[in-house]
Protein backbone atom coordinates (compact mmCIF):
# COMPACT_ATOMS: atom_id res chain seq x y z
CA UNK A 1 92.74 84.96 63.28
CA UNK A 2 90.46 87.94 63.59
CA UNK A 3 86.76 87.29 62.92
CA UNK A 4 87.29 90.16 60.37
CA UNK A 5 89.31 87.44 58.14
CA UNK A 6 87.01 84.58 59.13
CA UNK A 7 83.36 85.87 58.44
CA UNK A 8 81.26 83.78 56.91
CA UNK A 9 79.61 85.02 54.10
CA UNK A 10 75.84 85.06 54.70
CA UNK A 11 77.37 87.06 57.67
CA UNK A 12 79.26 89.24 55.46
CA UNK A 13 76.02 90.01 53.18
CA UNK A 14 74.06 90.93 56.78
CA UNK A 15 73.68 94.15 58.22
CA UNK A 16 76.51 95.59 60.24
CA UNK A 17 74.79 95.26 63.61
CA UNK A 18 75.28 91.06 63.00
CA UNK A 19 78.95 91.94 61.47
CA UNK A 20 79.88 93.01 64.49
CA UNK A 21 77.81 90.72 67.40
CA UNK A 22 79.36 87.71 65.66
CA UNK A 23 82.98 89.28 65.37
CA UNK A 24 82.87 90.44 68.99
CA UNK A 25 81.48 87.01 70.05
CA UNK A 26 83.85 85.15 68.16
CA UNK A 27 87.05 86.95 69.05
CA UNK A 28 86.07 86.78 72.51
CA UNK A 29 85.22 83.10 72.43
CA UNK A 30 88.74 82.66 70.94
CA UNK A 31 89.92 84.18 73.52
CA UNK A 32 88.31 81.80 75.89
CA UNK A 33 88.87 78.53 74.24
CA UNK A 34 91.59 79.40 70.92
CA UNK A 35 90.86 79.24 67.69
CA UNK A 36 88.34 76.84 65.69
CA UNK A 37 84.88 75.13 65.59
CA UNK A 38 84.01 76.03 69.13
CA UNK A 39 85.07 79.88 68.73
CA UNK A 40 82.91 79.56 65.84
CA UNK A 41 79.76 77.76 67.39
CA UNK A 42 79.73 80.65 70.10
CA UNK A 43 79.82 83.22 67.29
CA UNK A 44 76.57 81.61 65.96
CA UNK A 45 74.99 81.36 68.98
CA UNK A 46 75.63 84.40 69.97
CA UNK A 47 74.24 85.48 66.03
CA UNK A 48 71.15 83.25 66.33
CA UNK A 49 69.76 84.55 69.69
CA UNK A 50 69.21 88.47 67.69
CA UNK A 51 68.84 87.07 64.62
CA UNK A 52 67.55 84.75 62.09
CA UNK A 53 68.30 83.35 58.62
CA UNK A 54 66.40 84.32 55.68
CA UNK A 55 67.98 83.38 52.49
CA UNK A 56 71.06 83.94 52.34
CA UNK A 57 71.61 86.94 54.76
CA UNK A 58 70.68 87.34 58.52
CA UNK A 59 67.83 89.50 59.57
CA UNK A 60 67.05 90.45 62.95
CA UNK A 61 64.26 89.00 65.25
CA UNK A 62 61.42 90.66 66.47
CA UNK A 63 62.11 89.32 69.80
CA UNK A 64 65.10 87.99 71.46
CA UNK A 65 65.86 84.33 72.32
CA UNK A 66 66.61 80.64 71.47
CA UNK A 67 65.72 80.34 68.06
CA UNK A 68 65.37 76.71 68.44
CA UNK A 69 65.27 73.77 70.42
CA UNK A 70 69.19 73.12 70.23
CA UNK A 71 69.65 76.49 70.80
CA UNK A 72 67.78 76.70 73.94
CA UNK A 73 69.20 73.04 75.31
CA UNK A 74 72.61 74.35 74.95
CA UNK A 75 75.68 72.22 73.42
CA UNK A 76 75.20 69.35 75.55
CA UNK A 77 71.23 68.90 74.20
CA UNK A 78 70.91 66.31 71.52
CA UNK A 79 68.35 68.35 69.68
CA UNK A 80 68.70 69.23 65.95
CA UNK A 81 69.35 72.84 64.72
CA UNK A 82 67.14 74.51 62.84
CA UNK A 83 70.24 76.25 60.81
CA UNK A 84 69.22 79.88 62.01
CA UNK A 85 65.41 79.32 61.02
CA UNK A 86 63.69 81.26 64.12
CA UNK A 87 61.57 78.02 64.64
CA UNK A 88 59.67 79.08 68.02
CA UNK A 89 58.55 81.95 65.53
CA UNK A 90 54.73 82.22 65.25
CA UNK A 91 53.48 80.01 62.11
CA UNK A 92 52.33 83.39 61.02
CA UNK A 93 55.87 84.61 60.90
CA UNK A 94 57.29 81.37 59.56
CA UNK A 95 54.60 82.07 56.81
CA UNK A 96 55.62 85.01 56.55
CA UNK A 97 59.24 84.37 55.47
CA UNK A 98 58.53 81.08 53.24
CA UNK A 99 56.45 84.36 51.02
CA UNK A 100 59.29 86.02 51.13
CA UNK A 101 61.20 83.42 49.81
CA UNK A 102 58.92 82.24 47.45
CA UNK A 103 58.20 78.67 49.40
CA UNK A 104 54.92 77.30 47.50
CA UNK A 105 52.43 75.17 49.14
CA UNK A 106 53.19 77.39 52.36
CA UNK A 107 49.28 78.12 53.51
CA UNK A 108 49.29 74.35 54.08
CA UNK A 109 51.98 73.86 55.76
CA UNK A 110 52.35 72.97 59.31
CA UNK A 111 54.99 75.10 61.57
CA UNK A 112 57.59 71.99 61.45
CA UNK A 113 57.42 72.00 57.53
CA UNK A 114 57.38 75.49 57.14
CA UNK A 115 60.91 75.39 59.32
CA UNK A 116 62.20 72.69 56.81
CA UNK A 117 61.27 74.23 54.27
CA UNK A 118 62.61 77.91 54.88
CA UNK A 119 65.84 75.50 55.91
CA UNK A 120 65.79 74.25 52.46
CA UNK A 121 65.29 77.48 50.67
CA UNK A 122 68.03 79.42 52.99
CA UNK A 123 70.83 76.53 51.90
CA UNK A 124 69.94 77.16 48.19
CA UNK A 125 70.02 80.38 48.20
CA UNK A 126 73.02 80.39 50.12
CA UNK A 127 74.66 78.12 47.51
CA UNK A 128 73.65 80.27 44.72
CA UNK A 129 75.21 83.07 46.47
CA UNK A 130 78.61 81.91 46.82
């Protein structure tokens, strides 16, 4: 099935630029390996290395790269996702988006809560977005 058809929403609510990196990366991946979780995984990946979640859209990144430690390991790493939370962000950043959000408490939050937390806040506003 054509990404077109198969876009997840936060996707779909994104800017066109992410439309189409994560249609061309998942047609292409089910091209490579057919349809399903994997084509879908790739798509993300592919997503997640330009941008980042923030609510429940996708923004892009500063800069370019893993956004986390799964990310960077590859699919054979054991590492947990950080869910599209840019989490080798600056603290400053990651500050930065829990404002955005609304996140309280954030100015006292170390860089590992601040990723749970934006985590938390992206999934619920995801939810209420559906």
């Amino acid at each position: 099935m054509p990404a077109s058809q198969e876009m997840p929403s936060t996707i779909e609510r994104s800017d066109k630029h992410a439309q189409e990196l994560w249609s061309a990366a998942h047609d292409s991946a089910v091209e490579q390996y057919g349809e399903g979780e994997r084509a879908h995984r790739t798509a993300f990946s592919a997503l997640k290395n330009q941008y980042e979640k923030v609510g429940d859209h996708w923004e892009r990144k500063a800069e370019s790269g893993p956004s986390d430690a799964k990310a960077a390991g590859g699919r054979d790493t054991d590492a947990p996702t950080a869910e599209g939370v840019d989490a080798n962000a600056s603290t400053k950043h990651l500050r930065d988006i829990a404002a955005r959000l609304g996140i309280s408490g954030r100015s006292r939050m170390k860089k590992d809560e601040l990723v749970e937390a934006i985590k938390q806040e992206n999934r619920r506003e995801t939810a209420a977005s559906r």
